[in-house]
Each structure stands twice: as structure tokens, then as C-alpha cells.
Protein backbone atom coordinates (compact mmCIF):
# COMPACT_ATOMS: atom_id res chain seq x y z
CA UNK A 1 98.18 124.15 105.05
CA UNK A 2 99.52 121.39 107.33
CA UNK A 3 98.70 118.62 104.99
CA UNK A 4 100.32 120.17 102.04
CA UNK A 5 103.33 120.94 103.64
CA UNK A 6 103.15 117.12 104.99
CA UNK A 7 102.90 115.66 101.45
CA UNK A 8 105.28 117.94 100.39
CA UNK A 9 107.85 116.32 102.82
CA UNK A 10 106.45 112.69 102.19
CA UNK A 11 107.01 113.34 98.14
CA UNK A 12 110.27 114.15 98.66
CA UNK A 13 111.30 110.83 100.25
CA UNK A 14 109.00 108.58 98.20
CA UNK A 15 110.28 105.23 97.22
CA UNK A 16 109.31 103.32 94.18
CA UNK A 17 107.05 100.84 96.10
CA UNK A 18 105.94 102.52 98.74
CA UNK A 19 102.62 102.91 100.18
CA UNK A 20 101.41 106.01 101.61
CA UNK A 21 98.00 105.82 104.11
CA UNK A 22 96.26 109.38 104.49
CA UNK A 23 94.64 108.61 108.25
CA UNK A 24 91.18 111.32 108.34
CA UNK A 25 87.47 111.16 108.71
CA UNK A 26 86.99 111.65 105.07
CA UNK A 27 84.70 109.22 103.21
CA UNK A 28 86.19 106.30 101.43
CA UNK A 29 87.11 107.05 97.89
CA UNK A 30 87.95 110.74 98.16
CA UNK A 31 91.69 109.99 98.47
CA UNK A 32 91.86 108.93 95.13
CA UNK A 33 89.45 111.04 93.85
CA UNK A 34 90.70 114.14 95.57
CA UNK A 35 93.15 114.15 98.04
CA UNK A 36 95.89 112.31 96.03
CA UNK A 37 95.59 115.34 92.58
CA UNK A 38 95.54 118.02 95.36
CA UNK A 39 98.55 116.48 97.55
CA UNK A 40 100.68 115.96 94.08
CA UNK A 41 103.30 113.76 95.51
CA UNK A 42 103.50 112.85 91.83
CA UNK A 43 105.09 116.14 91.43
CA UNK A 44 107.01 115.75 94.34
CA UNK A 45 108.15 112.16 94.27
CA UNK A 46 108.94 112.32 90.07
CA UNK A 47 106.94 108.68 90.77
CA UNK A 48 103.45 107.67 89.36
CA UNK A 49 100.56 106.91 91.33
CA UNK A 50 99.41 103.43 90.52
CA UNK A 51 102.50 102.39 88.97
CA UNK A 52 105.23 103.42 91.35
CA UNK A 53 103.88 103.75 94.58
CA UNK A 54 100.16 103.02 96.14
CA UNK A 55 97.94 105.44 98.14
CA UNK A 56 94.97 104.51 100.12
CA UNK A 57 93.07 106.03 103.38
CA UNK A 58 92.27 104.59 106.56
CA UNK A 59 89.23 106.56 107.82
């Protein structure tokens, strides 16, 4: 899946204050919601969402 592998790549270079914009059609909210768990640049990054870096969409 294309946008696995890209937040696979993006985790990887995370940087405590960094922001990362998903750009889709998907409704407001879901990146949150959804897209951020399923992405799991957490995992990735060894960063916290929230705390360490910011995520948001731009539909």
C-alpha cells in the first residue's frame, strides 16, 4: 500500500516538532481518528502524536 510504505519513510525521518499534512479527499477528522493509528508513525518515529510532533489533513 503506497501510503503505508509513505508513512513508513516519513516515520523514519520524523523530528520532534514536526508537522506532518496527509493531502486526500477524506472528510475532516478521519486523520486523527483513523489515518494517524493505521499510518503508526508513532511506531516509526519512537515520537508521540500530540506531544512530539502534530498531524493534520488538508482535504
Amino acid at each position: 500500500m503506497l501510503t503505508l510504505s509513505a508513512a513508513e519513510i516519513v516515520g523514519q525521518h520524523l523530528k520532534k516538532g514536526a508537522i506532518v499534512v496527509l493531502e486526500s479527499t477524506i472528510y475532516l477528522g478521519i486523520t486523527e481518528e483513523i489515518i494517524a493509528p493505521i499510518l503508526d508513525l508513532e511506531n516509526e518515529s519512537g515520537l508521540k502524536c500530540g506531544a512530539d510532533f502534530k498531524i493534520g489533513d488538508s482535504p
